[in-house]
C-alpha atoms as a PDB file:
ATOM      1  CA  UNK A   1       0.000   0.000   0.000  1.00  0.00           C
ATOM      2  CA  UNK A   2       1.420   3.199  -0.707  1.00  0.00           C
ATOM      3  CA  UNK A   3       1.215   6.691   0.909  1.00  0.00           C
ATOM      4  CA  UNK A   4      -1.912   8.126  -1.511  1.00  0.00           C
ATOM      5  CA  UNK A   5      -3.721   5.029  -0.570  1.00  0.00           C
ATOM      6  CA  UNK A   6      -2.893   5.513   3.067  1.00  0.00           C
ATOM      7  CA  UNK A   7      -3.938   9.303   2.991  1.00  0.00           C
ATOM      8  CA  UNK A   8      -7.524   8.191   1.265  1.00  0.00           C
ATOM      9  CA  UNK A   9      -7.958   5.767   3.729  1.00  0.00           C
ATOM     10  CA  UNK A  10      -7.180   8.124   6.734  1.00  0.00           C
ATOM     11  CA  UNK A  11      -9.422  10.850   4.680  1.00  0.00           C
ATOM     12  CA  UNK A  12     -12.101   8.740   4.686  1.00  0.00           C
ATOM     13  CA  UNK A  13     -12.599   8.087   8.292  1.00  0.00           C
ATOM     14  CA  UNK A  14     -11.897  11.444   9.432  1.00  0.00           C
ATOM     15  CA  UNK A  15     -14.643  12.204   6.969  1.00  0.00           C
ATOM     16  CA  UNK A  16     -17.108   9.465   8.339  1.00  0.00           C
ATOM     17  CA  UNK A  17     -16.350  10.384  11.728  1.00  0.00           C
ATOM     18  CA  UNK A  18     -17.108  13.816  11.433  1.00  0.00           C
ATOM     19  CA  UNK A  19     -20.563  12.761   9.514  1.00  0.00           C
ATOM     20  CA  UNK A  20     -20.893  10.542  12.914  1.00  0.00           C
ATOM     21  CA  UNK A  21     -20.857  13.600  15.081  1.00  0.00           C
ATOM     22  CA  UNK A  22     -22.789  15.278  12.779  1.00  0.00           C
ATOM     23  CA  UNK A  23     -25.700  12.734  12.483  1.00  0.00           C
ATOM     24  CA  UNK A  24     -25.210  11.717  16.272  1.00  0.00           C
ATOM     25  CA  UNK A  25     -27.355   8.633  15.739  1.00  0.00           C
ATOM     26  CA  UNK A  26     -25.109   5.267  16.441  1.00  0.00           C
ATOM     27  CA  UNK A  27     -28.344   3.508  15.227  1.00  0.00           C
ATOM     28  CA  UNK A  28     -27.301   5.049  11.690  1.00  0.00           C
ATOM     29  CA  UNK A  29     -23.553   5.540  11.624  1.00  0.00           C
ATOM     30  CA  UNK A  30     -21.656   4.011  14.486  1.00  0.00           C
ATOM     31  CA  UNK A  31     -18.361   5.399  15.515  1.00  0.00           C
ATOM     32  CA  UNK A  32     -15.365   3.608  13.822  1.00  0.00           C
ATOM     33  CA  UNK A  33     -14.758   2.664  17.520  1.00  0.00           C
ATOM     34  CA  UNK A  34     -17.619   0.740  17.949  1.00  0.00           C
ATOM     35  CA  UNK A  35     -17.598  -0.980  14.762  1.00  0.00           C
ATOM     36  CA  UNK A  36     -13.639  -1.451  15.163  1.00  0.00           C
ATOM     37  CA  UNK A  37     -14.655  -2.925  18.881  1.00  0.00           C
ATOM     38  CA  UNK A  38     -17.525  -5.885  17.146  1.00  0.00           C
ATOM     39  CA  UNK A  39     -15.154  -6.592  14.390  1.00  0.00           C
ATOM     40  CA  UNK A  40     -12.970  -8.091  17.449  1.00  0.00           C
ATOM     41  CA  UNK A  41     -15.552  -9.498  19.067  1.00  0.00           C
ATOM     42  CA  UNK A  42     -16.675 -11.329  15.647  1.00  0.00           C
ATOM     43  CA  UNK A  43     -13.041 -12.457  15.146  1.00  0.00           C
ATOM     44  CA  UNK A  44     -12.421 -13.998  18.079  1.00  0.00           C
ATOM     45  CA  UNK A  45     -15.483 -15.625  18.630  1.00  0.00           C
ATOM     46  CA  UNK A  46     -15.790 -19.313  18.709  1.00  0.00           C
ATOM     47  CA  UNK A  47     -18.290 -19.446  15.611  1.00  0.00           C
ATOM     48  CA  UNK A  48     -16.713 -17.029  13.141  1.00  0.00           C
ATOM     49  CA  UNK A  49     -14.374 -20.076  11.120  1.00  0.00           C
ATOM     50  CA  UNK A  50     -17.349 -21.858  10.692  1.00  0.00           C
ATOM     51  CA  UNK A  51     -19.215 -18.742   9.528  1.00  0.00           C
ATOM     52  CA  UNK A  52     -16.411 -17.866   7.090  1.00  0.00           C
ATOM     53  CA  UNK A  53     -16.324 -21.612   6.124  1.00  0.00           C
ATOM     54  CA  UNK A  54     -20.087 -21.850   5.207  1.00  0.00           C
ATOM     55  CA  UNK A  55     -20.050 -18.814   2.792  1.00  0.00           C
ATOM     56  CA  UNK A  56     -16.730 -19.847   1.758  1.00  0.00           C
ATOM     57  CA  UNK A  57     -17.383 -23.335   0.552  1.00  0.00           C
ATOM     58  CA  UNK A  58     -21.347 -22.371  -1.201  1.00  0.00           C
ATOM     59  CA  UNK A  59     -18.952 -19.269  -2.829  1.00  0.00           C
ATOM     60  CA  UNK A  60     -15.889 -21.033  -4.281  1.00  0.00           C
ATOM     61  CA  UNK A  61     -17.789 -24.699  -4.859  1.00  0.00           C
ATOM     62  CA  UNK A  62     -20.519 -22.729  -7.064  1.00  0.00           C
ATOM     63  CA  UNK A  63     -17.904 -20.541  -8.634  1.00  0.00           C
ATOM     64  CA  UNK A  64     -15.725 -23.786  -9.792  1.00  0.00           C
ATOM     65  CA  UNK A  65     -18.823 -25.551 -11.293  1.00  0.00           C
ATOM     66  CA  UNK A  66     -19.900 -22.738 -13.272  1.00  0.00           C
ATOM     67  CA  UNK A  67     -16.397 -21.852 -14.568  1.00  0.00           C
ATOM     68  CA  UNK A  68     -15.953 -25.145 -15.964  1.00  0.00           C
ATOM     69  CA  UNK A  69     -19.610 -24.966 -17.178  1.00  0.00           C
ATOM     70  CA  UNK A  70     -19.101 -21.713 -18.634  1.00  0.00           C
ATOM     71  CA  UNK A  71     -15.655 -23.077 -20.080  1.00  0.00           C
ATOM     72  CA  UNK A  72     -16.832 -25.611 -22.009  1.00  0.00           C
ATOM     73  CA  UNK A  73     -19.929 -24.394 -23.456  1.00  0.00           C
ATOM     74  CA  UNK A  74     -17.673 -21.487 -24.491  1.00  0.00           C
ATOM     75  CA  UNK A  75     -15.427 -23.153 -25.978  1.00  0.00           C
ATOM     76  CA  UNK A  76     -17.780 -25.121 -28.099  1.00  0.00           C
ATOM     77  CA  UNK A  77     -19.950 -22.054 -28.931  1.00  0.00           C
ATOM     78  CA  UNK A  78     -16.387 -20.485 -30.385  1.00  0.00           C
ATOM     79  CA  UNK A  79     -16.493 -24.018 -32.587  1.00  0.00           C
ATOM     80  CA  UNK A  80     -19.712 -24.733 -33.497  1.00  0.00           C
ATOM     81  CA  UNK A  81     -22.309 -21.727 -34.752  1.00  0.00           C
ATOM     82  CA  UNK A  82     -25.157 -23.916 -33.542  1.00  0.00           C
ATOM     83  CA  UNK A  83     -24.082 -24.018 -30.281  1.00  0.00           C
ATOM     84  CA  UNK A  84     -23.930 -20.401 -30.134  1.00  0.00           C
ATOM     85  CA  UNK A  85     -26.838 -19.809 -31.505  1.00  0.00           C
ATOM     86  CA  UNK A  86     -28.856 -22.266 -29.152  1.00  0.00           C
ATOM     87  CA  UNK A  87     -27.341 -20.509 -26.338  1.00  0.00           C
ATOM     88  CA  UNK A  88     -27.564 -16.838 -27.096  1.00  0.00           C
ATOM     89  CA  UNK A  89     -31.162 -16.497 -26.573  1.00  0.00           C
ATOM     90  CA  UNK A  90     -30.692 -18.208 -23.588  1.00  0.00           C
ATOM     91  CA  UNK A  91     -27.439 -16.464 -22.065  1.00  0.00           C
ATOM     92  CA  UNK A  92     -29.585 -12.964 -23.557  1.00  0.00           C
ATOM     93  CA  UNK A  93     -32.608 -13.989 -20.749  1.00  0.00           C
ATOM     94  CA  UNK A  94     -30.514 -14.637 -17.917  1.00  0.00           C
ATOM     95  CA  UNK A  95     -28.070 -11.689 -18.187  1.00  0.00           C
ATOM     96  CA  UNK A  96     -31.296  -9.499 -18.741  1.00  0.00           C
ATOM     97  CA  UNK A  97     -33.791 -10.425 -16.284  1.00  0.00           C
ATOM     98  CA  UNK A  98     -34.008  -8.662 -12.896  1.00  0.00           C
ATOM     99  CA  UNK A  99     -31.726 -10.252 -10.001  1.00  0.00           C
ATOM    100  CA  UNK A 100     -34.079  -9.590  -7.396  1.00  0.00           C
ATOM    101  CA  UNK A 101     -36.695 -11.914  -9.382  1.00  0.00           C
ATOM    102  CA  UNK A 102     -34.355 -14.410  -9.888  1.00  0.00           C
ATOM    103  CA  UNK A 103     -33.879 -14.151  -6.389  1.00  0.00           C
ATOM    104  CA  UNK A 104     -37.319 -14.533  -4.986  1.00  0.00           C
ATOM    105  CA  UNK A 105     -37.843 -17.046  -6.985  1.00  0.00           C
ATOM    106  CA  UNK A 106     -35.306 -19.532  -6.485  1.00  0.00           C
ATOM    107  CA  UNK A 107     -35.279 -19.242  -3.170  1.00  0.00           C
ATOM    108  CA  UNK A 108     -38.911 -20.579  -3.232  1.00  0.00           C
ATOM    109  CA  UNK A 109     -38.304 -23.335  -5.526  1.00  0.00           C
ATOM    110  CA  UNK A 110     -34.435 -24.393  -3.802  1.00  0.00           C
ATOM    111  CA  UNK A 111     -34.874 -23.021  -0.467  1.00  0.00           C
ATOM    112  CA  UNK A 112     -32.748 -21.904   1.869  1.00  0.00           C
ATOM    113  CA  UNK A 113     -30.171 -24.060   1.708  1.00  0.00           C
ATOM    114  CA  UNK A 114     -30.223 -24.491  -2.075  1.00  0.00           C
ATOM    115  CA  UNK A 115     -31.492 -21.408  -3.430  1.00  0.00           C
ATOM    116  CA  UNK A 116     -28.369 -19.123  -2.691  1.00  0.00           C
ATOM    117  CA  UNK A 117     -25.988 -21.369  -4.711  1.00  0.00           C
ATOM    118  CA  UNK A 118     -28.476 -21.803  -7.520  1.00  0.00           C
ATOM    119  CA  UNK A 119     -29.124 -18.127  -7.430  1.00  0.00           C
ATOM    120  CA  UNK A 120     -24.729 -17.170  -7.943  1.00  0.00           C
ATOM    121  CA  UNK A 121     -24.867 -19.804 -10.653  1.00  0.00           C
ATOM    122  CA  UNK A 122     -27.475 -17.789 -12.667  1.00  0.00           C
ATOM    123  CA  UNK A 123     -26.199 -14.547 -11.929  1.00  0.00           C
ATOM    124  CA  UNK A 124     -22.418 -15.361 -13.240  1.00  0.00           C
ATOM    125  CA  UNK A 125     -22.647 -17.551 -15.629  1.00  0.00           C
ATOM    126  CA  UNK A 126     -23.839 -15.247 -18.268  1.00  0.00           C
ATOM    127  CA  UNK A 127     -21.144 -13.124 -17.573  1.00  0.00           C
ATOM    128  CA  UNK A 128     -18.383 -16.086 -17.557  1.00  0.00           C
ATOM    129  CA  UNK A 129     -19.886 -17.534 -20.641  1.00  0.00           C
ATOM    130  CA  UNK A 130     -19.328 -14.777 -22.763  1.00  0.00           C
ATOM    131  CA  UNK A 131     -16.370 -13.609 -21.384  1.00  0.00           C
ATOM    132  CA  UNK A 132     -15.084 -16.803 -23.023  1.00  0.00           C
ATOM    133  CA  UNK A 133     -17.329 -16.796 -25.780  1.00  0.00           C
ATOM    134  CA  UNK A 134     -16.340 -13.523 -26.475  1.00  0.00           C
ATOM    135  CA  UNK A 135     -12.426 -14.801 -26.296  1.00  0.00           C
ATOM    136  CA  UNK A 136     -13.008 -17.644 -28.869  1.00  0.00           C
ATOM    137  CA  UNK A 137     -14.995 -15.251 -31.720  1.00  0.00           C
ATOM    138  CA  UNK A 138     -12.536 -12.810 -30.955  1.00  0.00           C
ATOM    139  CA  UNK A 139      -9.690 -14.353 -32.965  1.00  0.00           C
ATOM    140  CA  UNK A 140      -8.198 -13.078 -36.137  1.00  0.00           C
ATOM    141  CA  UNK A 141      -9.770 -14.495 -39.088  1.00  0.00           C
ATOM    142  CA  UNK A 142      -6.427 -14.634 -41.179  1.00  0.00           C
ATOM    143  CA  UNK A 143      -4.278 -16.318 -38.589  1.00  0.00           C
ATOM    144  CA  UNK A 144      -7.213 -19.186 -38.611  1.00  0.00           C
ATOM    145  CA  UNK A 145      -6.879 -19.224 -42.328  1.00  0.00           C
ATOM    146  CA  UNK A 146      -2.978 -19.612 -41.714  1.00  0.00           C
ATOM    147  CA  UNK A 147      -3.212 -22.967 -39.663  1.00  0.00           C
ATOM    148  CA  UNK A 148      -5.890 -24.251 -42.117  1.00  0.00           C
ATOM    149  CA  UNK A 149      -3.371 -23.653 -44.787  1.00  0.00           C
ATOM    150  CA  UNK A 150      -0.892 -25.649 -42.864  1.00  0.00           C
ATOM    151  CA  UNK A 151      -3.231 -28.686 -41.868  1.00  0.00           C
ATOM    152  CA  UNK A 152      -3.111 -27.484 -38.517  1.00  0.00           C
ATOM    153  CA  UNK A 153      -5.199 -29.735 -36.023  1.00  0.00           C
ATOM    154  CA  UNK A 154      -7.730 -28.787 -34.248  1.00  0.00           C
ATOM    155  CA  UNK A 155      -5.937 -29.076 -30.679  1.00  0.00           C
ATOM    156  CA  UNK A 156      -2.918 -27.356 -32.820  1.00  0.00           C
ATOM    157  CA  UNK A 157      -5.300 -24.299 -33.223  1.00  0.00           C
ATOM    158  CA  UNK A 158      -6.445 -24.007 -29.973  1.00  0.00           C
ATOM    159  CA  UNK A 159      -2.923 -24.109 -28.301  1.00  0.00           C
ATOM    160  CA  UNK A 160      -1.361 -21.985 -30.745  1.00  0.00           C
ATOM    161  CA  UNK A 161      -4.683 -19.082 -31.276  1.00  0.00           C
ATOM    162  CA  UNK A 162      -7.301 -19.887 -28.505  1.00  0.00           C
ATOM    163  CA  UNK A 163      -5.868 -20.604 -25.325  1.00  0.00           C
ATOM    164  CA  UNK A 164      -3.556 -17.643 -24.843  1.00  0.00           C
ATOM    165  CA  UNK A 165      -6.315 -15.309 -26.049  1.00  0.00           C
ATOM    166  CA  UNK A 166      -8.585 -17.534 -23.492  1.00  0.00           C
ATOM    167  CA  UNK A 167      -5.970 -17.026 -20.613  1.00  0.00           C
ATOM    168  CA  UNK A 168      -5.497 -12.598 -21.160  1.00  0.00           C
ATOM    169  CA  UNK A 169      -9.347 -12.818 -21.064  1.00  0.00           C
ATOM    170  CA  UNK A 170      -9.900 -14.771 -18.127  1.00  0.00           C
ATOM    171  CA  UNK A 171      -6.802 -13.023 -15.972  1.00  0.00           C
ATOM    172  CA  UNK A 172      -8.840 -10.061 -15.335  1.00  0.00           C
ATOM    173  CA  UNK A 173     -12.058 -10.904 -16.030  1.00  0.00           C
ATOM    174  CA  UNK A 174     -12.140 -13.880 -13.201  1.00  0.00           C
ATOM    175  CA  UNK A 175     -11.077 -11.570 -10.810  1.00  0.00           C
ATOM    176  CA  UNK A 176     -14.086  -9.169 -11.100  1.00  0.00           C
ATOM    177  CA  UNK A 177     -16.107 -12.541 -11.011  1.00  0.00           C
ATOM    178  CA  UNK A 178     -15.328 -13.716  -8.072  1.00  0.00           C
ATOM    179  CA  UNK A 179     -16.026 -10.521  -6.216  1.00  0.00           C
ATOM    180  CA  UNK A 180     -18.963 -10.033  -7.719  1.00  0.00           C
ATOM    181  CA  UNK A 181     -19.808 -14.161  -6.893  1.00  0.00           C
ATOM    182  CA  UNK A 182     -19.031 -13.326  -2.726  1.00  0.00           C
ATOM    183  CA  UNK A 183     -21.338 -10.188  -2.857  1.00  0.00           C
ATOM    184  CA  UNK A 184     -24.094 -12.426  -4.658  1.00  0.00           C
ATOM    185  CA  UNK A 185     -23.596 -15.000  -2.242  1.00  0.00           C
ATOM    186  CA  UNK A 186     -23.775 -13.145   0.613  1.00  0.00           C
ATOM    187  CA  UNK A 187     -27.361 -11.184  -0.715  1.00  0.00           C
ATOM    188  CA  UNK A 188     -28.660 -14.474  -1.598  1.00  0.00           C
ATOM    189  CA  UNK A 189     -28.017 -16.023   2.275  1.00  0.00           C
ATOM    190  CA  UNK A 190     -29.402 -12.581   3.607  1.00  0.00           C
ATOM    191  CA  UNK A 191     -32.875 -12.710   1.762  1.00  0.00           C
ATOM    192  CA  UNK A 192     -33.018 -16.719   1.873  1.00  0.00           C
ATOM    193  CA  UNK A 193     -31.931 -16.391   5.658  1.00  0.00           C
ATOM    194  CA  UNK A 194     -29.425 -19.437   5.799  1.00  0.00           C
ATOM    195  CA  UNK A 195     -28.720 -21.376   8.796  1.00  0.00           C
ATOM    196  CA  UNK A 196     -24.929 -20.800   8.831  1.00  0.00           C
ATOM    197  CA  UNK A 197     -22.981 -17.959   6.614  1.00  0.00           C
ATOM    198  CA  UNK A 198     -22.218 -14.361   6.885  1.00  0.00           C
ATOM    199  CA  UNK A 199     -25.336 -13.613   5.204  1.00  0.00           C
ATOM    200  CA  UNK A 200     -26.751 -15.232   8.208  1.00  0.00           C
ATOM    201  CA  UNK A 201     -25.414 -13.212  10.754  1.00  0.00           C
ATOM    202  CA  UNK A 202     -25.782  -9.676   8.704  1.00  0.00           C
ATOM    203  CA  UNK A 203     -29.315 -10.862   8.750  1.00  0.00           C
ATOM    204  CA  UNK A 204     -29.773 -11.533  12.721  1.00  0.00           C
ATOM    205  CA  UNK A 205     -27.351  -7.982  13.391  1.00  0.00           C
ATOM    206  CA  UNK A 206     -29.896  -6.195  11.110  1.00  0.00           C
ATOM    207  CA  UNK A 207     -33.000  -7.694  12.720  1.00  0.00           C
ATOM    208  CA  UNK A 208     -31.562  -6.330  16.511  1.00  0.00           C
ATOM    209  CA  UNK A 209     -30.364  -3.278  14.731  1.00  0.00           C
ATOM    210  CA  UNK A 210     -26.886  -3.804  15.723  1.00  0.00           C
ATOM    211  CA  UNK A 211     -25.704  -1.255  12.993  1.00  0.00           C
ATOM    212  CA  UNK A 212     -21.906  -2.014  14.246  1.00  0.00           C
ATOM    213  CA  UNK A 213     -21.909  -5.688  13.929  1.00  0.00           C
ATOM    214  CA  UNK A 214     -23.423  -4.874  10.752  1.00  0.00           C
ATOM    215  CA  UNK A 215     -20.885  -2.832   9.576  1.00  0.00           C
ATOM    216  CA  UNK A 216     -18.099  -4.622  10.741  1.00  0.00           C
ATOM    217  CA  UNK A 217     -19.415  -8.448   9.015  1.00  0.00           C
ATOM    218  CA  UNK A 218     -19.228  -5.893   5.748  1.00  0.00           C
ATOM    219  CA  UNK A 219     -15.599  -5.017   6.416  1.00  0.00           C
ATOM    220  CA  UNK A 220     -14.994  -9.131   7.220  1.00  0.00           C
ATOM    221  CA  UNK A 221     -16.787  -9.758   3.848  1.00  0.00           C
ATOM    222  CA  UNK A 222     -14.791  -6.870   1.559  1.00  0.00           C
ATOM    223  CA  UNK A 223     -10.901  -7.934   3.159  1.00  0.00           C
ATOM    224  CA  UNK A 224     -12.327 -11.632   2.089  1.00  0.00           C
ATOM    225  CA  UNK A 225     -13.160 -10.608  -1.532  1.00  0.00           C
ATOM    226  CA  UNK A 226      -9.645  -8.578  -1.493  1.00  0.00           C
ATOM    227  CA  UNK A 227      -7.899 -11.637  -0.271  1.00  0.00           C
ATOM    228  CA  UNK A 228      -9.119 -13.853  -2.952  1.00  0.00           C
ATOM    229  CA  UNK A 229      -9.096 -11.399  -5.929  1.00  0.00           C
ATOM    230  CA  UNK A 230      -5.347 -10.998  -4.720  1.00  0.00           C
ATOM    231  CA  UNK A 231      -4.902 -14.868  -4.884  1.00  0.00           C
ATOM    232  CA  UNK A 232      -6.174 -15.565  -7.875  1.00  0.00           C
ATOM    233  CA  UNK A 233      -4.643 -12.710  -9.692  1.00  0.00           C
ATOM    234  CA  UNK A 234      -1.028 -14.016  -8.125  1.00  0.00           C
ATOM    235  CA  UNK A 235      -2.066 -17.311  -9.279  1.00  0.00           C
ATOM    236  CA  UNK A 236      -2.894 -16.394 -13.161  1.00  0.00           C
ATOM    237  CA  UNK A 237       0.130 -13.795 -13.225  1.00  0.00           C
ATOM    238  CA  UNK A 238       2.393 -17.394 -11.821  1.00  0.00           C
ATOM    239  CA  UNK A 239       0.771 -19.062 -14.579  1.00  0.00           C
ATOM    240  CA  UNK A 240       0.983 -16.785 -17.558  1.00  0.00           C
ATOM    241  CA  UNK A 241       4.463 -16.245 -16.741  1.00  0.00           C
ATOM    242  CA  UNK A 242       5.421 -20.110 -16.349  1.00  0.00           C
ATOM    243  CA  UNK A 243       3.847 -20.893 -19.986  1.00  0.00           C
ATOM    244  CA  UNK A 244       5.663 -17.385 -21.551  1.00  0.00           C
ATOM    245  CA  UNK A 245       8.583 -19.229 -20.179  1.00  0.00           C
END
């Protein structure tokens, strides 16, 4: 982190705490001393692992499955016109119809339990599926013309054209994913109240209005996303850099 970021971050909460003496409500804005004081209460309590856990699991197990999904039928929509075609309509509803709808109502068909999973899966596919999609049409016509002219092979193509177009894609673009798949998550275990998850427990601080707790589950869920965007972009930088090699 260096010193601009620093000053915004020290800008910002002298900022918010002045708005805090301004408003004078806790109810509304709590000091950054009371949310600072429930973020290490929520910490060191005996249930927040298993809290993190729970979101954790529904978040990254969801997010695999629908990346490979997403993968493959992107893949074979850059090959085969018919697959695209059967799709688009398809991939067109999903991306376009309202989350909260989506929402409601797979959380009465699924439940609880179900429902928020099913819910991420239908929000970010779309946008995984033609992030690849997009990759695979995306390639320059004469350079597929070149490795027809050379009987090039179909894996040939894809090593040589698709996959490092696939991979610059997907570096940045699964990184904005995943954020956005936490933040789904979480909304999805909030309005389906789960049993376990930090959905869960934004849901039971809201309900006592505990606007503290509440605020300081939301800085627990934003250093999470951070943590994993970080991760995976180390990961895809590690191995971009290991097949330029």
């Amino acid at each position: 982190m260096n010193r601009y970021s620093l000053l915004i971050i020290v800008g910002v909460m002298v900022g918010y705490e002045l708005a805090v003496e301004i408003v004078d409500k806790p109810i509304i804005l709590p000091s950054i001393l009371l949310i600072f004081t429930e973020l290490y209460r929520i910490i060191f309590s005996s249930s927040f692992v298993s809290i993190i856990w729970a979101t954790l699991v529904r978040t990254m197990m969801t997010f695999s499955c629908v990346f490979i999904i997403s993968l493959i039928l992107g893949v074979f929509s850059g090959y085969f016109k018919i697959i695209r075609l059967l799709l688009s309509p398809i991939v067109t509803f999903l991306r376009t119809v309202p989350t909260i709808s989506v929402t409601i109502i797979l959380l009465i068909w699924f439940g609880r339990d179900l429902g928020p999973i099913m819910i991420m899966a239908l929000v970010i596919f779309p946008l995984l599926y033609e992030l690849i999609g997009g990759a695979m049409n995306d390639i320059d016509p004469d350079l597929l013309d070149v490795c027809l002219l050379f009987g090039a092979t179909h894996f040939e193509t894809f090593k040589a054209l698709y996959y490092p177009q696939l991979l610059k894609i997907l570096s940045s673009g699964v990184q904005a994913t995943i954020g956005l798949s936490f933040k789904v998550m979480v909304m999805a275990e909030v309005m389906g109240q789960s049993q376990v998850g930090i959905g869960q427990q934004l849901n039971y601080e809201k309900t006592y209005l505990n606007m503290p707790a509440v605020f300081a589950w939301t800085i627990v869920l934003i250093l999470l996303v951070m943590f994993f965007e970080i991760i995976i972009g180390y990961l895809i930088k590690r191995l971009i850099r290991h097949l330029d090699a």
